[in-house]
Protein backbone atom coordinates (compact mmCIF):
# COMPACT_ATOMS: atom_id res chain seq x y z
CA UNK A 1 4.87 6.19 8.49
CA UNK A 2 6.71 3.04 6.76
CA UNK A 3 5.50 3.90 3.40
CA UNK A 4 2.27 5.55 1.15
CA UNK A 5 1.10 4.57 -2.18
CA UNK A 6 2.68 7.84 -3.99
CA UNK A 7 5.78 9.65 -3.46
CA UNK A 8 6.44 12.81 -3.58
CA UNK A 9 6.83 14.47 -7.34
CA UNK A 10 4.70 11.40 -8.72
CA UNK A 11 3.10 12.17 -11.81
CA UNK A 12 0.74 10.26 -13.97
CA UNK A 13 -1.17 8.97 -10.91
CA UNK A 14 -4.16 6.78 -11.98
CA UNK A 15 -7.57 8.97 -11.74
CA UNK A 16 -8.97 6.29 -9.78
CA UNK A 17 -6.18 6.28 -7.64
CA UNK A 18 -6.93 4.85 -3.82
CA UNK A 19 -4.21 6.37 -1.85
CA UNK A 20 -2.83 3.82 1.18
CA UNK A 21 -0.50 5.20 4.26
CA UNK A 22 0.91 1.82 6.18
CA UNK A 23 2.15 2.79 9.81
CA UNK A 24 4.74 1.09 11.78
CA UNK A 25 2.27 0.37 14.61
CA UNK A 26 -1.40 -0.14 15.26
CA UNK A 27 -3.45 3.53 15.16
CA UNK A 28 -6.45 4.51 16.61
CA UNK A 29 -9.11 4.88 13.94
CA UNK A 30 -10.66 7.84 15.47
CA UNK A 31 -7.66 10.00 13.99
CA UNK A 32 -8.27 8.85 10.51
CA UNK A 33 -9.50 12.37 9.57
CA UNK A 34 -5.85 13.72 10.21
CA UNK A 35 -4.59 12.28 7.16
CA UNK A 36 -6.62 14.28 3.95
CA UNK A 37 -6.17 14.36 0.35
CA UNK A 38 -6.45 18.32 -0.99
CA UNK A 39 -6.00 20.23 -4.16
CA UNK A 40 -5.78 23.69 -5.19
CA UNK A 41 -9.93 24.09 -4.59
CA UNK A 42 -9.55 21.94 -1.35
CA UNK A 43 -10.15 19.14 0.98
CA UNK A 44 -11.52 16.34 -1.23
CA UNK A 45 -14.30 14.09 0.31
CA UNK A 46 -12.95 10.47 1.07
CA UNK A 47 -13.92 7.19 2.48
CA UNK A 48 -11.56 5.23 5.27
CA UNK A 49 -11.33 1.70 5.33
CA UNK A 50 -8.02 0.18 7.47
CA UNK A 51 -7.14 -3.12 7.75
CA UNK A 52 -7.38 -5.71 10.30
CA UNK A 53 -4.67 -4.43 12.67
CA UNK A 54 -5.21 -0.80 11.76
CA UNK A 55 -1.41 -0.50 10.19
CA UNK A 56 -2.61 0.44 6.55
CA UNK A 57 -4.99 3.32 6.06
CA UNK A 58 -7.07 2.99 2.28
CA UNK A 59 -8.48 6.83 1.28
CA UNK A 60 -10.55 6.20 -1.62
CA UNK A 61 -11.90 9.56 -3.04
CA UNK A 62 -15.50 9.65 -4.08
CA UNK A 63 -15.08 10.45 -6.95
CA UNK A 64 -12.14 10.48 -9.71
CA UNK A 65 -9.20 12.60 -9.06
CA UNK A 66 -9.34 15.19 -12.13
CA UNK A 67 -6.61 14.62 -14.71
CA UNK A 68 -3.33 16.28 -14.52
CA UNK A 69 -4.09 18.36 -11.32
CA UNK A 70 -1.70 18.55 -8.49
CA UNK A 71 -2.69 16.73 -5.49
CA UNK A 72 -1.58 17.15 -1.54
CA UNK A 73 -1.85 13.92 0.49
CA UNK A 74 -1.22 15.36 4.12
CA UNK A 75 -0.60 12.99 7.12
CA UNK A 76 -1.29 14.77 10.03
CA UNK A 77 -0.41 14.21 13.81
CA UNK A 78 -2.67 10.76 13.28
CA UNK A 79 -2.13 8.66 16.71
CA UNK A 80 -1.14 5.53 17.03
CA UNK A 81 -2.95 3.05 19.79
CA UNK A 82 -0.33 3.88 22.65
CA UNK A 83 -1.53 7.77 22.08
CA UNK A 84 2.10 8.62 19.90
CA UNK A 85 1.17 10.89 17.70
CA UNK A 86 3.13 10.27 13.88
CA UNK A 87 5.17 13.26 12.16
CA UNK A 88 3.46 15.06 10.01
CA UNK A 89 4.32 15.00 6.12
CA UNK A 90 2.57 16.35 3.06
CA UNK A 91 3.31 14.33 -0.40
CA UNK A 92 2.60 16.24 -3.50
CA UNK A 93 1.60 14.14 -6.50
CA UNK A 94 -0.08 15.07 -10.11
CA UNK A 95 -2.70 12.94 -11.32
CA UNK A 96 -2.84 11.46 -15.03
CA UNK A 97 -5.03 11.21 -17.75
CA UNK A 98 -6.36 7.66 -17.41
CA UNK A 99 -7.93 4.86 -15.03
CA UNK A 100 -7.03 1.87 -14.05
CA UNK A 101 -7.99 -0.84 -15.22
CA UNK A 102 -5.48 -3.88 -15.12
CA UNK A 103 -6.31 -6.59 -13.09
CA UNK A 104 -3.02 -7.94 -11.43
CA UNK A 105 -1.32 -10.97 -12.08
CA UNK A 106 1.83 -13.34 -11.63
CA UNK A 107 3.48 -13.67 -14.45
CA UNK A 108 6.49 -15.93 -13.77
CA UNK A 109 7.84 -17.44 -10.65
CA UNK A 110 11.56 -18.84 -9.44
CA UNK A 111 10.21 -21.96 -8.01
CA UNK A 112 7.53 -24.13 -9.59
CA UNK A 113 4.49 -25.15 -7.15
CA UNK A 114 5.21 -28.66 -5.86
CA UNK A 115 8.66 -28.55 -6.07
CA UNK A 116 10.96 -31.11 -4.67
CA UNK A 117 14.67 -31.00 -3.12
CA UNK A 118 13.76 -27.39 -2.09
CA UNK A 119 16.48 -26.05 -0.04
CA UNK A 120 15.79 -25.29 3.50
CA UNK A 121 16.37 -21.16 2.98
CA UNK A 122 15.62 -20.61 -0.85
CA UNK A 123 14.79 -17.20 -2.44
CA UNK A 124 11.38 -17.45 -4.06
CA UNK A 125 10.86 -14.80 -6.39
CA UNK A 126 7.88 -13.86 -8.65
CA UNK A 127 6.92 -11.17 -11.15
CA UNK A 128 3.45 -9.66 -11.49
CA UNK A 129 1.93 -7.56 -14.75
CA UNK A 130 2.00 -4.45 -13.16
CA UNK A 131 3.76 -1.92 -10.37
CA UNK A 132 2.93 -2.99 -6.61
CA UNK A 133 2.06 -0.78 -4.38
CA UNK A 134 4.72 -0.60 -1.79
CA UNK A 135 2.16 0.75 0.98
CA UNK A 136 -0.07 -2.58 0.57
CA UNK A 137 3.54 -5.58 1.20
CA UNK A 138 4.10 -6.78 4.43
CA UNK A 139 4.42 -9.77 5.63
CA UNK A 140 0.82 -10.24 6.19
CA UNK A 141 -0.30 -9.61 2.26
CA UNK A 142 2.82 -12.28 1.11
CA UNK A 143 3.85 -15.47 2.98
CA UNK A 144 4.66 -19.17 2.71
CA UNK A 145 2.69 -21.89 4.22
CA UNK A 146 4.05 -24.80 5.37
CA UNK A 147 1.76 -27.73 3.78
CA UNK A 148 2.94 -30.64 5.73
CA UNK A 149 -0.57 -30.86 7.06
CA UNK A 150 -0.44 -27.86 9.59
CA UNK A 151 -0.60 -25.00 6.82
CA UNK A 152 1.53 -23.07 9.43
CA UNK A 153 2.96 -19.77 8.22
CA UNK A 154 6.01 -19.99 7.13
CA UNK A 155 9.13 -17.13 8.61
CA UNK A 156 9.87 -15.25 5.75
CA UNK A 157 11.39 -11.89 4.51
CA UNK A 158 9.58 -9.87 1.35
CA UNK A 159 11.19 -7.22 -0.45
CA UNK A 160 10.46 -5.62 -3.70
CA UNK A 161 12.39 -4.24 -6.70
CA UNK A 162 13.17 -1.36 -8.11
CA UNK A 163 11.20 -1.67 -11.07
């Protein structure tokens, strides 16, 4: 497991929360039902949806979380497509009192589009309206293209702050 969507001890956790496990490596969708989301009362129901190369695993409940409850996401022995099988870890979080609903934005970059005189290894940075979740950056969900006609991705490194 690279990273999930809430740590452990995380409070205030949006009651429309979708909770997001990326992997290091490709996993077989079969052992999706390893990973649950429980509470005191339970196993909550939740849908699965992964994306294209089955690294990042999306539980959405079905229906809010309820406010200011402690929550157990627990990511069991789930295996990845070479039959590994991942270590198993349980992250506690406590839900808020509210919903989300922001709609995410950038609000600033470092280097304005159509720029000139770039340097050849520059660090772009931008700023967005909100907390990312960490579970849902790779390389895949940020990149450069190269618009010299080929629209080639372009090598790059993303990282995120603190804050």
């Amino acid at each position: 497991v690279l990273s999930t969507s809430v740590t452990e001890g995380q409070t205030e956790v949006p009651l429309n929360a979708r909770l997001r496990v990326r992997f290091s490596e490709s996993m077989l969708a079969v052992s999706q039902n390893l990973v649950q989301l429980s509470s005191s009362v339970g196993n909550l129901p939740v849908s699965y949806s992964w994306n294209s190369d089955r690294t990042l695993l999306t539980l959405t409940p079905k229906q809010l979380l309820d406010s200011q409850t402690i929550y157990t996401l627990d990511i069991g022995a789930i295996v990845d497509i070479s039959g590994n099988s991942v270590l198993e870890q349980q992250i506690s979080f406590t839900s808020g009192i509210s919903i989300d609903t922001r709609a995410e934005s950038t609000t600033s970059y470092s280097l304005a589009s159509n720029a000139r005189d770039v340097p050849l290894n520059p660090s772009i940075e931008f700023t967005l309206n909100g907390p990312v979740d960490p579970a849902t950056v790779s390389g895949n969900e940020v990149y450069l293209l190269d618009y010299d006609g080929t629209r080639a991705r372009v090598s790059a490194e993303v990282s995120l702050s603190n804050d």
